[in-house]
Protein backbone atom coordinates (compact mmCIF):
# COMPACT_ATOMS: atom_id res chain seq x y z
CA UNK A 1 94.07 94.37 -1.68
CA UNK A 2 97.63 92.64 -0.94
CA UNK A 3 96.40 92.36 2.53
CA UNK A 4 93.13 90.64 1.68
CA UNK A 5 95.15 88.02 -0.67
CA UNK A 6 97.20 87.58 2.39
CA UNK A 7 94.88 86.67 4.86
CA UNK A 8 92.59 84.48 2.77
CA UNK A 9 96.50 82.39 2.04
CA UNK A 10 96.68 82.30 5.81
CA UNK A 11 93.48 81.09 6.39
CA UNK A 12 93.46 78.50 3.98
CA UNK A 13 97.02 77.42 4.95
CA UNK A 14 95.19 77.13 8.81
CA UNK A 15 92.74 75.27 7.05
CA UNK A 16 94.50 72.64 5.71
CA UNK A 17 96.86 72.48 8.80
CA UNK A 18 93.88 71.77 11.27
CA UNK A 19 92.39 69.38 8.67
CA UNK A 20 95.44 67.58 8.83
CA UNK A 21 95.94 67.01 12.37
CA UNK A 22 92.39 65.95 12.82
CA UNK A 23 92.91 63.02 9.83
CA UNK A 24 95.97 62.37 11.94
CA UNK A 25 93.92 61.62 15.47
CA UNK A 26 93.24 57.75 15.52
CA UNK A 27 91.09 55.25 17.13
CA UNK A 28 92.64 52.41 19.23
CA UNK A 29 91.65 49.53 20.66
CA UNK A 30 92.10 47.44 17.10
CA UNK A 31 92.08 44.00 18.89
CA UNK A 32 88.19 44.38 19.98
CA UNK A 33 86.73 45.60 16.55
CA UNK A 34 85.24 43.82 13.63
CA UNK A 35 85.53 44.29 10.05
CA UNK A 36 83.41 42.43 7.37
CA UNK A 37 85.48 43.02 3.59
CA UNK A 38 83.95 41.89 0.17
CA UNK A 39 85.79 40.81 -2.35
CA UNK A 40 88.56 39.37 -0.54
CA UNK A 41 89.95 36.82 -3.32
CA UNK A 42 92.09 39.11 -4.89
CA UNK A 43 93.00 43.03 -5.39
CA UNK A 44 92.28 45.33 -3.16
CA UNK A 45 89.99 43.61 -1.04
CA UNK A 46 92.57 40.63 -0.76
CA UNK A 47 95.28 42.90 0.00
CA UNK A 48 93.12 45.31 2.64
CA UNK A 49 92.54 41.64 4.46
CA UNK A 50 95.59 40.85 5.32
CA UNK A 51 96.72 44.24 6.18
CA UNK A 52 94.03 44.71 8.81
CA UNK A 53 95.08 41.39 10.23
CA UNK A 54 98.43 42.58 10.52
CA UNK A 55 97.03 45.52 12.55
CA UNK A 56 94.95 43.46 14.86
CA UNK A 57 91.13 44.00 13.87
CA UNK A 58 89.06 40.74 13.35
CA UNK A 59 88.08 40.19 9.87
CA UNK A 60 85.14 38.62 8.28
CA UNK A 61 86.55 38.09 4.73
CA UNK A 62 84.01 37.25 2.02
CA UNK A 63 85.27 35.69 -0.33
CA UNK A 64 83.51 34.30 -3.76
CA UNK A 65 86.36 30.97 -4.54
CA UNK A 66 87.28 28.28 -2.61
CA UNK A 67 90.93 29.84 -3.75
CA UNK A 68 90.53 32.98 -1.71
CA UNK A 69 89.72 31.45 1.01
CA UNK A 70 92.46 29.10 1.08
CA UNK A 71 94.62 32.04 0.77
CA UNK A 72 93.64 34.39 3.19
CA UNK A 73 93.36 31.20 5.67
CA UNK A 74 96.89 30.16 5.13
CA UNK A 75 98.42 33.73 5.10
CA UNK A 76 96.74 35.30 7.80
CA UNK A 77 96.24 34.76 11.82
CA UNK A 78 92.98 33.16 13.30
CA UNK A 79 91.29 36.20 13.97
CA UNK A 80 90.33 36.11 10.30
CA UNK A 81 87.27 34.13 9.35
CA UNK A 82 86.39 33.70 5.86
CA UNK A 83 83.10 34.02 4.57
CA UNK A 84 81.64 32.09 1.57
CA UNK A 85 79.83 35.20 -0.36
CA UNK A 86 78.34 35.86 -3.48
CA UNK A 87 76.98 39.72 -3.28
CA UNK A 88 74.59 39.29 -6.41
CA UNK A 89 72.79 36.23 -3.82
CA UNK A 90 70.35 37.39 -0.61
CA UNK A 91 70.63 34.06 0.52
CA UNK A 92 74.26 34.05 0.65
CA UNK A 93 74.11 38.10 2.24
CA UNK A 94 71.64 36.09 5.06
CA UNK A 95 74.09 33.27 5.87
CA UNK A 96 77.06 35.88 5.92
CA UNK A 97 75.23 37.84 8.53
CA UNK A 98 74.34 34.60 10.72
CA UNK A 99 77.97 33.89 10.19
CA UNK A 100 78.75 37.32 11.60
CA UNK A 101 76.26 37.34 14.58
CA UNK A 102 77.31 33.57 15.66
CA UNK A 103 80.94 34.96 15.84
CA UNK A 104 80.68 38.44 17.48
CA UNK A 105 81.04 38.52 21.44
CA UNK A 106 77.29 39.83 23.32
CA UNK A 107 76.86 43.41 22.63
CA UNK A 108 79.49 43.73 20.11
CA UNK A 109 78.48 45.46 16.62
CA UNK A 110 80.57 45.37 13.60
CA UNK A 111 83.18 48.37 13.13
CA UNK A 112 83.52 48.65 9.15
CA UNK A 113 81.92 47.25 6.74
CA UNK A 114 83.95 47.60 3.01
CA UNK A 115 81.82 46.96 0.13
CA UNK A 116 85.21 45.82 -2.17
CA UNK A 117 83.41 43.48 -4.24
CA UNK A 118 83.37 44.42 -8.19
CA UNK A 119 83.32 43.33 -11.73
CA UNK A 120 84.20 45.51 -14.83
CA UNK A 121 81.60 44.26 -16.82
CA UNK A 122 81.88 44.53 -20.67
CA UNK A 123 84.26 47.36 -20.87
CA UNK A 124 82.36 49.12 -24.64
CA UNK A 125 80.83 51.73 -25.85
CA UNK A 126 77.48 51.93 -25.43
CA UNK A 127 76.13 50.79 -28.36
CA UNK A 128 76.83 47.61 -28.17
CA UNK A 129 76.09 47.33 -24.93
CA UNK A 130 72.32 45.25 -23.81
CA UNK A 131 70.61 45.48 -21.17
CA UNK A 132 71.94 42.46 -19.69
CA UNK A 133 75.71 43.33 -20.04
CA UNK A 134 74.03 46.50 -17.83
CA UNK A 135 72.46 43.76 -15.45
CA UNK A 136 74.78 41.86 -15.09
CA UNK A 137 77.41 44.81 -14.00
CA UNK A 138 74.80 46.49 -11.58
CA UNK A 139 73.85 43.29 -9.78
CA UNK A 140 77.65 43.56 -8.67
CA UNK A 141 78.33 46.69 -8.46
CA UNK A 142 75.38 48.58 -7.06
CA UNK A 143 72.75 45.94 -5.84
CA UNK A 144 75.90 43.98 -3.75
CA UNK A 145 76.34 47.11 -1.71
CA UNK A 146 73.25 48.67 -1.31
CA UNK A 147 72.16 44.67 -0.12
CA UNK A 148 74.95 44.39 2.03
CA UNK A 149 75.28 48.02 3.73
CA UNK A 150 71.16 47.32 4.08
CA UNK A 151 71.61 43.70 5.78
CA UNK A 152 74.59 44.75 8.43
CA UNK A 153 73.42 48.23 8.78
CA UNK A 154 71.85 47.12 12.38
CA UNK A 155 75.34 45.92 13.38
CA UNK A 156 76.99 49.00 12.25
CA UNK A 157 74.91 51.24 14.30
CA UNK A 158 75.76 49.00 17.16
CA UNK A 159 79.42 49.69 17.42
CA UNK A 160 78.69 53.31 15.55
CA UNK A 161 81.02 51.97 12.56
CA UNK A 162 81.60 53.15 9.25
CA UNK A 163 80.71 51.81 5.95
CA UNK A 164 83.61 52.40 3.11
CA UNK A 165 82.41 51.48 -0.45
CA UNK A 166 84.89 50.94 -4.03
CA UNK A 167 83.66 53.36 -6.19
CA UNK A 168 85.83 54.87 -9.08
CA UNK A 169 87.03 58.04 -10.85
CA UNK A 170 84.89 56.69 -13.49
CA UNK A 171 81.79 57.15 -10.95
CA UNK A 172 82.67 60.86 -11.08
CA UNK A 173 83.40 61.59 -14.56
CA UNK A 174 81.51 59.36 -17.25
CA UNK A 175 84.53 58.67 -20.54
CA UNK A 176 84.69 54.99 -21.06
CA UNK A 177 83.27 51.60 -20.66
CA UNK A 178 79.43 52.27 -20.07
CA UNK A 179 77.99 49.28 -18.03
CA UNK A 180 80.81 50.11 -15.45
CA UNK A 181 80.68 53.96 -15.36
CA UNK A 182 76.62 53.55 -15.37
CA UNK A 183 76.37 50.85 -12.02
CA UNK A 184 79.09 53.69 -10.49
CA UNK A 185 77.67 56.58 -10.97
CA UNK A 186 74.63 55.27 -9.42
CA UNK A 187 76.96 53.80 -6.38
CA UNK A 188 77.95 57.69 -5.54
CA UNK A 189 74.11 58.42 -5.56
CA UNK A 190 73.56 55.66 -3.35
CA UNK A 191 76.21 56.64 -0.83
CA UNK A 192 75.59 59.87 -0.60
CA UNK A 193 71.64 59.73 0.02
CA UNK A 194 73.08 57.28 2.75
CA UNK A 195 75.18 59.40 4.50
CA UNK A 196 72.70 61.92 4.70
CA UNK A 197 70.29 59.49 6.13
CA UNK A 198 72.52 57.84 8.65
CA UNK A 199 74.01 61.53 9.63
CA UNK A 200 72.61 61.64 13.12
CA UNK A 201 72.79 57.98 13.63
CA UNK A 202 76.52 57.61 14.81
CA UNK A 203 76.96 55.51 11.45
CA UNK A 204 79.94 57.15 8.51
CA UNK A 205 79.63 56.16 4.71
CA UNK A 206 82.84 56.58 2.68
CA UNK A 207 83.54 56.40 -0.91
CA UNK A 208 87.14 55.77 -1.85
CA UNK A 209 87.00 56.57 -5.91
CA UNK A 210 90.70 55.32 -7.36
CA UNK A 211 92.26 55.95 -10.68
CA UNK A 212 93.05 53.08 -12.84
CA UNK A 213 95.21 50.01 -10.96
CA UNK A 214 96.01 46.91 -11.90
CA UNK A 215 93.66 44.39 -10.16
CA UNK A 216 93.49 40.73 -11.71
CA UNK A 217 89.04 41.98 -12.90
CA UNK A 218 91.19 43.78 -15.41
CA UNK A 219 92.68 41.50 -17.16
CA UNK A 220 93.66 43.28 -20.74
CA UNK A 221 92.89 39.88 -22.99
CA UNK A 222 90.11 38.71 -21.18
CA UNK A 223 88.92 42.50 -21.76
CA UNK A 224 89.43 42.86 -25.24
CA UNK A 225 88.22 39.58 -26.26
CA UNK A 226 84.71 40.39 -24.83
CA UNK A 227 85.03 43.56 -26.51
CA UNK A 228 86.18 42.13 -29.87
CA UNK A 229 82.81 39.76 -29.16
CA UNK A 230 80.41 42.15 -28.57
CA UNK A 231 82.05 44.37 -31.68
CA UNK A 232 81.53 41.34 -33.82
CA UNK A 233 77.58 40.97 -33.24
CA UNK A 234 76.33 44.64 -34.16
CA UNK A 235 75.57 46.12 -37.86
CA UNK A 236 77.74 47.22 -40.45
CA UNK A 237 76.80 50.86 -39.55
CA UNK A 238 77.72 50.97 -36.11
CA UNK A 239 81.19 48.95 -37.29
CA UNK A 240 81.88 51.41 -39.47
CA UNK A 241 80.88 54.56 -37.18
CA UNK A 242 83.11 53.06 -34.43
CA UNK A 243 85.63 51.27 -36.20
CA UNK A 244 88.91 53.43 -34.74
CA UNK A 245 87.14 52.44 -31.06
CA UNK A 246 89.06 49.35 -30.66
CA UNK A 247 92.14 50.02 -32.33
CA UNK A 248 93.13 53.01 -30.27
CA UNK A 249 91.30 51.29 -26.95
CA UNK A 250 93.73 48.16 -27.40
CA UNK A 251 96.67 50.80 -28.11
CA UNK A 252 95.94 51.95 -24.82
CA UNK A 253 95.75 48.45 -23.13
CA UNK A 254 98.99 47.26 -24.29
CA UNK A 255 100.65 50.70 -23.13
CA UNK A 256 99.24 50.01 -19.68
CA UNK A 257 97.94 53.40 -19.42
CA UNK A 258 95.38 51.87 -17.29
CA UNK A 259 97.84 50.33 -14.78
CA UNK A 260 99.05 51.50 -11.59
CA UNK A 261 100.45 48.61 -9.83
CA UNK A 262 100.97 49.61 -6.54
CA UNK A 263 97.30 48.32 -4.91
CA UNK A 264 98.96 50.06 -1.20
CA UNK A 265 98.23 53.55 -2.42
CA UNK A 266 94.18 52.34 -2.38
CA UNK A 267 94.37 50.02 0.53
CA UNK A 268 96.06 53.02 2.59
CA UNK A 269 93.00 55.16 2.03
CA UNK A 270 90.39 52.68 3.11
CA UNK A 271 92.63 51.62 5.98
CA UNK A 272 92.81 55.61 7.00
CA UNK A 273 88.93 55.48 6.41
CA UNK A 274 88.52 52.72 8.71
CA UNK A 275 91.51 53.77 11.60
CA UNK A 276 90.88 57.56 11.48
CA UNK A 277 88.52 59.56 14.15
CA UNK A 278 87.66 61.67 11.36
CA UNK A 279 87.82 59.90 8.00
CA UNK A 280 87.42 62.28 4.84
CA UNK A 281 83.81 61.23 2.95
CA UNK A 282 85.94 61.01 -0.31
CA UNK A 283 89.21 59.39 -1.26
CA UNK A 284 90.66 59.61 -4.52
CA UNK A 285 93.72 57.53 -4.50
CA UNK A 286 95.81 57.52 -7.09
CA UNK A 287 97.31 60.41 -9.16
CA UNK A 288 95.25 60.28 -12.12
CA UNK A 289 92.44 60.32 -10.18
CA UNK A 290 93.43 63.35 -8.48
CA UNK A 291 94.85 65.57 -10.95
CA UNK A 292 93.32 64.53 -14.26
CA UNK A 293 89.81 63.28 -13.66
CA UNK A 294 88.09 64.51 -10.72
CA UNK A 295 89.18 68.20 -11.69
CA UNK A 296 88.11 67.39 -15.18
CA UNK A 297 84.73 66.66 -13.88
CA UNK A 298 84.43 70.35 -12.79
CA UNK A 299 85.45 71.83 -15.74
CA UNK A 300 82.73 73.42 -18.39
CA UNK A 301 80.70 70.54 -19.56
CA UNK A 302 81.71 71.68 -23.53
CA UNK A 303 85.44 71.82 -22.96
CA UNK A 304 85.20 68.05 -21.47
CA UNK A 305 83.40 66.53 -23.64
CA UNK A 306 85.56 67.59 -26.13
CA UNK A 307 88.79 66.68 -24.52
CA UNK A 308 86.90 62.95 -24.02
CA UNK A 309 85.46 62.60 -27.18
CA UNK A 310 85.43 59.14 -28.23
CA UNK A 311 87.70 58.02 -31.22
């Protein structure tokens, strides 16, 4: 028996050792690839931007303000472009892509595409949610990518590229803020039927799911004021069955025990996802996201729901 136990360790310590030298391997030749990013005026996308400029890809930055652009224009080289974009728009997906295929040398495809662009939506319970708060997140969330990894799919399988979406450890275990958790929950279904489909095809879909940072989309005021809103417009009954929601919710907010500040420890994983010969199909950045809510989503379905009860 000891020598079973010892040989499964071994083999599972070989495991992990192999897996990590082939993360490790790399792709070169950064100065003749392309890389369109979404929601590049601020957080993660704005930060992933620059980064990649600093490492030599070109970058098609779209960008939703004439702010962002201004930004990324006077912090970064010329081998950025800047993209007017609004994701929720075809027309403005179709003049993006003519954007992209006027700049691209003859033959050239696009390396990554990284569906960054989000919104948090109305961050309640769902009750006093409608189906427009719903709309209104999904059109974002879920339509912008599936739109925009449809639209430059071509160019992907050109240069055999990879497509990295924002997801969230929300789009893996559903415990707050339904409009949000809904349009990424169906994000991960959309991914993951497209990987499948584009398995053969020389074409990788990512999902990088983070824990909770601190991106200016959540902006804690801003948040609860919507919420507070919302609150204010439904019946006496659902006031009264939800009435320690925001209390404890805003408790929370001004704890920051949504906020990890350090946006590097997301932008490292989709940099790794776009840099890597062999790029994991999952990245869960961030240590809540590792060790509280992804292995809470395998846990019995009774014990979780318990733990994440709502107040």
């Amino acid at each position: 028996m000891l020598c079973v136990f010892s040989c499964v360790i071994l083999l599972v310590i070989t495991f992990l050792f192999l897996d990590k030298v082939l993360r490790a391997l790399k792709v070169g030749n950064h100065g003749n690839k392309y890389v369109f990013v979404t929601g590049c005026d601020s957080g993660f996308g704005q930060r992933l931007a620059v980064r990649l400029d600093g490492l030599g890809f070109h970058v098609f930055a779209g960008c939703l303000t004439d702010e962002g652009r201004k930004y990324l224009s006077s912090n970064c080289s010329k081998r950025l472009v800047t993209v007017p974009l609004d994701v929720t728009k075809g027309e403005s997906i179709q003049a993006a892509l003519q954007l992209v295929k006027g700049t691209l040398p003859e033959n050239t495809g696009l390396w990554g595409l990284v569906n960054n662009a989000g919104i948090i939506g109305l961050f309640g319970f769902s009750e006093i949610c409608s189906i427009d708060d719903y709309m209104k997140t999904l059109s974002v969330n879920l339509f912008g990518s599936i739109e925009m990894s449809r639209v430059f799919l071509p160019l992907l399988r050109t240069a055999g590229g990879r497509i990295i979406t924002t997801d969230s450890a929300g789009g893996r275990l559903a415990f707050i803020a339904s409009p949000y958790t809904v349009s990424k929950f169906a994000l991960e279904g959309y991914m993951d039927l497209l990987r499948r489909e584009l398995y053969k095809r020389k074409v990788k879909v990512i999902l990088v799911e983070p824990g909770g940072f601190k991106t200016p989309l959540f902006v804690a005021d801003k948040v609860l004021t919507e919420l507070k809103a919302a609150f204010n417009k439904v019946t006496d009954e659902v006031k009264t069955c939800y009435k320690d929601f925001i209390p404890t919710f805003e408790g929370h907010l001004l704890n920051n025990d949504f906020h990890n500040t350090n946006l590097d420890i997301v932008v490292d994983d989709y940099i790794h996802g776009l840099t890597s010969r062999y790029p994991r199909t999952r990245y869960s950045p961030g240590l809540d996201a590792k060790f509280i809510y992804i292995p809470l989503s395998y846990l019995p379905t009774r014990f979780t729901d318990w733990l994440l009860q709502a107040p």
